[in-house]
N, C-alpha and C. Protein backbone atom coordinates (compact mmCIF):
# COMPACT_ATOMS: atom_id res chain seq x y z
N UNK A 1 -18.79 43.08 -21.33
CA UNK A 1 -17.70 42.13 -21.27
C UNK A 1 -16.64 42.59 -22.26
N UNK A 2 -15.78 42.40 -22.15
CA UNK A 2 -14.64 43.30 -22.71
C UNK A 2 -13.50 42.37 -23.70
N UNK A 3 -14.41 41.05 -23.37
CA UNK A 3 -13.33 40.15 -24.90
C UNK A 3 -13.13 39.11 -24.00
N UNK A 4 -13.19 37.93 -24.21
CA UNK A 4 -12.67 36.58 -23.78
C UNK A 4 -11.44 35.90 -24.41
N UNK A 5 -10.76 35.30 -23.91
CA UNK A 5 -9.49 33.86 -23.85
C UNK A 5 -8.92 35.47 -24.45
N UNK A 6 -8.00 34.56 -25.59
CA UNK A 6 -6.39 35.63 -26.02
C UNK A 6 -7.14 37.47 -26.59
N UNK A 7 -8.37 37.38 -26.28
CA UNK A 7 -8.77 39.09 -26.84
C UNK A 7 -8.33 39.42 -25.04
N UNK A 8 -8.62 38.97 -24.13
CA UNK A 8 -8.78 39.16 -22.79
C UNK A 8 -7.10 38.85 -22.42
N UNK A 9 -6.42 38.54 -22.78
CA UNK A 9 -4.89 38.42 -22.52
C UNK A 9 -4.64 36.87 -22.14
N UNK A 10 -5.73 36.30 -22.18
CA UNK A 10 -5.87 34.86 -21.27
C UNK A 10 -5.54 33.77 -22.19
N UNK A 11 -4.71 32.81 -21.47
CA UNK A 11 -4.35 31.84 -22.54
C UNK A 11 -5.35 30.54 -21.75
N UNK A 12 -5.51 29.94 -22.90
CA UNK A 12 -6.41 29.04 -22.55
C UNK A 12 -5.91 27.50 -23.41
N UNK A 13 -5.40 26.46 -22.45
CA UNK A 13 -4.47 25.50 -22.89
C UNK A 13 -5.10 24.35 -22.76
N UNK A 14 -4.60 23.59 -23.35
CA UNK A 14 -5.23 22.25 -23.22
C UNK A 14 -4.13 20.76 -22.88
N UNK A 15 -3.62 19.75 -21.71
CA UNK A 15 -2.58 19.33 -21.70
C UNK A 15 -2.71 18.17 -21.06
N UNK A 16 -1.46 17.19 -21.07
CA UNK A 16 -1.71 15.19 -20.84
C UNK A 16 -0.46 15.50 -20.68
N UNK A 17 -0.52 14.85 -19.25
CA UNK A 17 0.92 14.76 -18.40
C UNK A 17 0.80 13.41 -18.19
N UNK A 18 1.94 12.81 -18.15
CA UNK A 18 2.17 11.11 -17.83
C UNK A 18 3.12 10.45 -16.86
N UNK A 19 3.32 9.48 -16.45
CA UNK A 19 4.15 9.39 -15.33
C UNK A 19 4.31 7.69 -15.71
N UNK A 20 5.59 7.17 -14.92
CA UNK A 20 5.91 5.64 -14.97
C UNK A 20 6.46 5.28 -13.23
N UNK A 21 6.44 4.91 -12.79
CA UNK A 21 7.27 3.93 -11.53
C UNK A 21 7.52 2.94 -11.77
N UNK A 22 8.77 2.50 -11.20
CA UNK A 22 9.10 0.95 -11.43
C UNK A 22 7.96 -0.01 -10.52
N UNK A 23 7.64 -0.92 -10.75
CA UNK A 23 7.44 -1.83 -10.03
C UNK A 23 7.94 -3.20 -9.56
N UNK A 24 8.64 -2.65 -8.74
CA UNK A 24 10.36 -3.90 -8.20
C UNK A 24 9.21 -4.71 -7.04
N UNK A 25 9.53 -5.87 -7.17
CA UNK A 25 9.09 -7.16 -6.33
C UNK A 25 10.25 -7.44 -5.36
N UNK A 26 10.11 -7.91 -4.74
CA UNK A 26 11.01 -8.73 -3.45
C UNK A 26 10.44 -9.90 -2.42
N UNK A 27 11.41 -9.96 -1.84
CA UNK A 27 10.81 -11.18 -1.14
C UNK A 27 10.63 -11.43 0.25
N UNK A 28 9.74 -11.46 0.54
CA UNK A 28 9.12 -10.81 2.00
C UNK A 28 8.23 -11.99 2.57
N UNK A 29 8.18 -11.84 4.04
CA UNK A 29 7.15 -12.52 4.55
C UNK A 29 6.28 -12.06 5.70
N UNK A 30 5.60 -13.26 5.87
CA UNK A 30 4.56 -12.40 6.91
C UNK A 30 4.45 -13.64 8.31
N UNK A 31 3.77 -13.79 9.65
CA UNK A 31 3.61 -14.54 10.42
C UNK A 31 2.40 -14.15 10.86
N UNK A 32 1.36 -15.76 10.70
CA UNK A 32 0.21 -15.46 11.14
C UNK A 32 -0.23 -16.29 12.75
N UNK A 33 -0.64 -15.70 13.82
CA UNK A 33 -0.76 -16.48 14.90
C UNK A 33 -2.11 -16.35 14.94
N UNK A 34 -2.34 -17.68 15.40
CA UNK A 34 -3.82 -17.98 15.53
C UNK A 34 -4.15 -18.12 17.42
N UNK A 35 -4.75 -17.04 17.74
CA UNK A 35 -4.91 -16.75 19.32
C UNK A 35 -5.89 -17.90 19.57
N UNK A 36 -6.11 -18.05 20.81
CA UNK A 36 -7.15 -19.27 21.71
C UNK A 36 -8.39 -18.50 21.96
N UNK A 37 -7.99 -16.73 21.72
CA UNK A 37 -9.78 -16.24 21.79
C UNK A 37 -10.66 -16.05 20.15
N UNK A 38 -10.11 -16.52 19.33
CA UNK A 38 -10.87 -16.64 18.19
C UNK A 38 -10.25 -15.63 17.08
N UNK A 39 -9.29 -15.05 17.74
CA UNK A 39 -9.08 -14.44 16.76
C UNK A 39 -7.27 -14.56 15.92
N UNK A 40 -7.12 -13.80 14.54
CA UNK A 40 -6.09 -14.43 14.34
C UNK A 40 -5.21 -12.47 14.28
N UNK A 41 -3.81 -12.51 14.25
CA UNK A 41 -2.72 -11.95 13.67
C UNK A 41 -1.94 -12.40 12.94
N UNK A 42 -1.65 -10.89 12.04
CA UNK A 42 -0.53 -11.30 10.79
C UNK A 42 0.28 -9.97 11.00
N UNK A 43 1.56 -10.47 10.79
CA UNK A 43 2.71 -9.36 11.41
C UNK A 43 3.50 -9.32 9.71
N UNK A 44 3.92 -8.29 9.97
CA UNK A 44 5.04 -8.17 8.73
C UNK A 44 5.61 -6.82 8.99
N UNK A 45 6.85 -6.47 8.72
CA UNK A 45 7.82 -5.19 9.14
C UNK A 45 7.24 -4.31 7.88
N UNK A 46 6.53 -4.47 6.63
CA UNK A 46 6.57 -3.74 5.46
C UNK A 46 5.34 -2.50 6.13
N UNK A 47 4.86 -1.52 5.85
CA UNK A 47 3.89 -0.55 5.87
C UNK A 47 2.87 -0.04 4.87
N UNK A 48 2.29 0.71 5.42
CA UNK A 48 0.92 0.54 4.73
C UNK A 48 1.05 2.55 4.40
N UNK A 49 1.01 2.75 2.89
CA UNK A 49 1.21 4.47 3.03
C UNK A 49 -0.06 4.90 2.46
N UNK A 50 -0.74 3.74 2.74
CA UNK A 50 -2.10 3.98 2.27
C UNK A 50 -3.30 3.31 0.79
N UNK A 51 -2.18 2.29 0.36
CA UNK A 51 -1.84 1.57 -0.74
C UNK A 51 -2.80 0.08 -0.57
N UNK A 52 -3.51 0.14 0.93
CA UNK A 52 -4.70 -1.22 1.14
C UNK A 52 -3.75 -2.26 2.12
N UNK A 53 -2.48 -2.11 2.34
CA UNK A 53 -1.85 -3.47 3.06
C UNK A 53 -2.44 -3.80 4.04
N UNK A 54 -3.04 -3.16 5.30
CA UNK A 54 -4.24 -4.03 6.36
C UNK A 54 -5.32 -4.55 5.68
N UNK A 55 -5.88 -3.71 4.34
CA UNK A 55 -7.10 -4.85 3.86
C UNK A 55 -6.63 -6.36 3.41
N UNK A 56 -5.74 -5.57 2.79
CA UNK A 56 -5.06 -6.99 1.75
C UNK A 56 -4.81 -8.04 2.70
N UNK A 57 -4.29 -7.73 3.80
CA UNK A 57 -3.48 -9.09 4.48
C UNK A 57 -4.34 -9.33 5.57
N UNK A 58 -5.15 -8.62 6.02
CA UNK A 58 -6.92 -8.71 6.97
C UNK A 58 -7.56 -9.70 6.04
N UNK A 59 -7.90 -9.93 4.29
CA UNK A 59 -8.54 -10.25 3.90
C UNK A 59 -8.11 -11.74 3.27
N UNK A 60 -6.85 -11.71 3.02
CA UNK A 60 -6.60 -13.15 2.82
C UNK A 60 -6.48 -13.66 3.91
N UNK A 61 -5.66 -13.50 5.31
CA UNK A 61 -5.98 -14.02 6.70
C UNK A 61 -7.51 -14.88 6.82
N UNK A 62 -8.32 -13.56 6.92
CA UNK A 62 -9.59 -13.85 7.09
C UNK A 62 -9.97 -15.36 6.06
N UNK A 63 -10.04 -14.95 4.83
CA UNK A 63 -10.10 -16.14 4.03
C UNK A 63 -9.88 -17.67 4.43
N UNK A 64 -8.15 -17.30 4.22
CA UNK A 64 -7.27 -18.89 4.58
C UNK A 64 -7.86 -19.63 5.88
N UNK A 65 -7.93 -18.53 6.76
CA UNK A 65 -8.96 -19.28 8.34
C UNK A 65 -9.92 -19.51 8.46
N UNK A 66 -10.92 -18.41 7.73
CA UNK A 66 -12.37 -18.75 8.09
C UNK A 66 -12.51 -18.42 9.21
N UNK A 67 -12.30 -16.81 9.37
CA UNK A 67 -13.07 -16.30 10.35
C UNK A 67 -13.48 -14.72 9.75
N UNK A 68 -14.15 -14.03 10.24
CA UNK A 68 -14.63 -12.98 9.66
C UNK A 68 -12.81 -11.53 9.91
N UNK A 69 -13.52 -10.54 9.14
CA UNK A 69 -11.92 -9.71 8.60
C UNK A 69 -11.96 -8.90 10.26
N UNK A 70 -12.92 -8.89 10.87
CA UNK A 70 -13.44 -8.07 11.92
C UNK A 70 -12.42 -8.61 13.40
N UNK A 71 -11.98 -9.87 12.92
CA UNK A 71 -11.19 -10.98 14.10
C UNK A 71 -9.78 -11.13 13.86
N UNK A 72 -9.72 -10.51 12.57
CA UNK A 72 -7.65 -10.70 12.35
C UNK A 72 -7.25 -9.14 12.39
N UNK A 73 -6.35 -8.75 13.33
CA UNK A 73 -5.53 -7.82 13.66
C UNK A 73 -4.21 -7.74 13.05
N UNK A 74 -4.01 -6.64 12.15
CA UNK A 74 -2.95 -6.77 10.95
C UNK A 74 -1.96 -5.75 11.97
N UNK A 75 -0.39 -6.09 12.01
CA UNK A 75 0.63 -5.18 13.04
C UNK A 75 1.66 -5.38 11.56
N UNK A 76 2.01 -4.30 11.42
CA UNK A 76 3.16 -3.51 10.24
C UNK A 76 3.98 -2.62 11.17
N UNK A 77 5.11 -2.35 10.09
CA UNK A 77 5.65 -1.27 10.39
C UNK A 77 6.96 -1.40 11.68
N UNK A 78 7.20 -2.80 12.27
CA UNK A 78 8.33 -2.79 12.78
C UNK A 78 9.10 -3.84 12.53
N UNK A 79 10.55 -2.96 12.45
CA UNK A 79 11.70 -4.22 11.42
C UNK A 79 12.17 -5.24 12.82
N UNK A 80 11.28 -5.32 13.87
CA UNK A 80 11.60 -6.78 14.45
C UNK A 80 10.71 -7.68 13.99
N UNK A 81 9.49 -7.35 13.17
CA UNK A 81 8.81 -8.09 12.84
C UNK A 81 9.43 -8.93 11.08
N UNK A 82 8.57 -10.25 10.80
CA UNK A 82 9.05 -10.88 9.34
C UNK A 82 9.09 -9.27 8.64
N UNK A 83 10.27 -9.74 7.53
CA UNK A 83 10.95 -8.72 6.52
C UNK A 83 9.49 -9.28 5.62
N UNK A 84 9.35 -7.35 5.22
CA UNK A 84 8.91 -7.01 4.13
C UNK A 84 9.39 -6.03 3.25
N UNK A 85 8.78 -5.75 1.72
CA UNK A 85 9.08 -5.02 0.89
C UNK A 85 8.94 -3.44 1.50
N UNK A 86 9.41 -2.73 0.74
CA UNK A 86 9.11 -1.16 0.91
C UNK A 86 8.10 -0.51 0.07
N UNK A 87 7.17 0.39 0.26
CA UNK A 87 6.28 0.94 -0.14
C UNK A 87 6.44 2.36 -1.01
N UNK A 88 7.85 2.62 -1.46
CA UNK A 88 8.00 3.76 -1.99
C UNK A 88 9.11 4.41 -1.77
N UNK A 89 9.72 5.49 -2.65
CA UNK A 89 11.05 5.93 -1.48
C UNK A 89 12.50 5.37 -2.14
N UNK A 90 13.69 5.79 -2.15
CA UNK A 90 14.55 5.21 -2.67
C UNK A 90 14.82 3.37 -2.44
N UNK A 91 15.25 3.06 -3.34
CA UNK A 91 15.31 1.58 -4.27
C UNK A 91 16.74 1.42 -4.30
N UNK A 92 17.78 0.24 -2.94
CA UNK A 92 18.73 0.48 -3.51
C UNK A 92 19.12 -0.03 -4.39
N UNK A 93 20.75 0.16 -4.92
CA UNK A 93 21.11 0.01 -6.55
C UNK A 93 21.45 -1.98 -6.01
N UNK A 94 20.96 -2.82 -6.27
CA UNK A 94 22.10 -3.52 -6.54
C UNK A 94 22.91 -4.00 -7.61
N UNK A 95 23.70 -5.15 -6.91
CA UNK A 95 24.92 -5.32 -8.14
C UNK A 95 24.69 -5.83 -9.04
């Protein structure tokens, strides 16, 4: 073996990188329909980038009704549906 770390040319570092995001709130809603076959929907235009929003809103649904998470069908992701927040991505400025 011919020498290890800086005898071997090799740098060997040690380092703590950190990061912040804002966390901006808004005001959003959702619509829940309760179908005649047992089961319920909750609509909202906001999306899911992987951040839990079908659990989250599957699981309080489920809750508030009292029916299992397996029976509420969560639909995101289109702006004809109730306004929701954004999930990431430019923030505009306001006044």
């Amino acid at each position: 073996m011919k020498g290890t770390g800086a005898q071997a040319g090799l740098t060997l570092g040690w380092g703590v990188a950190g990061c912040s995001w804002i966390a901006e709130r808004c005001d959003t809603q959702a619509s829940v329909e309760l179908l005649s076959n047992g089961t319920a929907r909750v609509s909202c235009a906001t999306q899911d980038i992987g951040t839990g929003t079908y659990t989250v809103l599957s699981n309080i649904v489920a809750e508030r009704v009292g029916i299992p998470n397996d029976r509420v069908e969560v639909v995101l992701g289109d702006t004809n549906l109730p306004p929701g927040p954004i999930s990431g991505g430019s923030w505009p400025q306001l006044p």
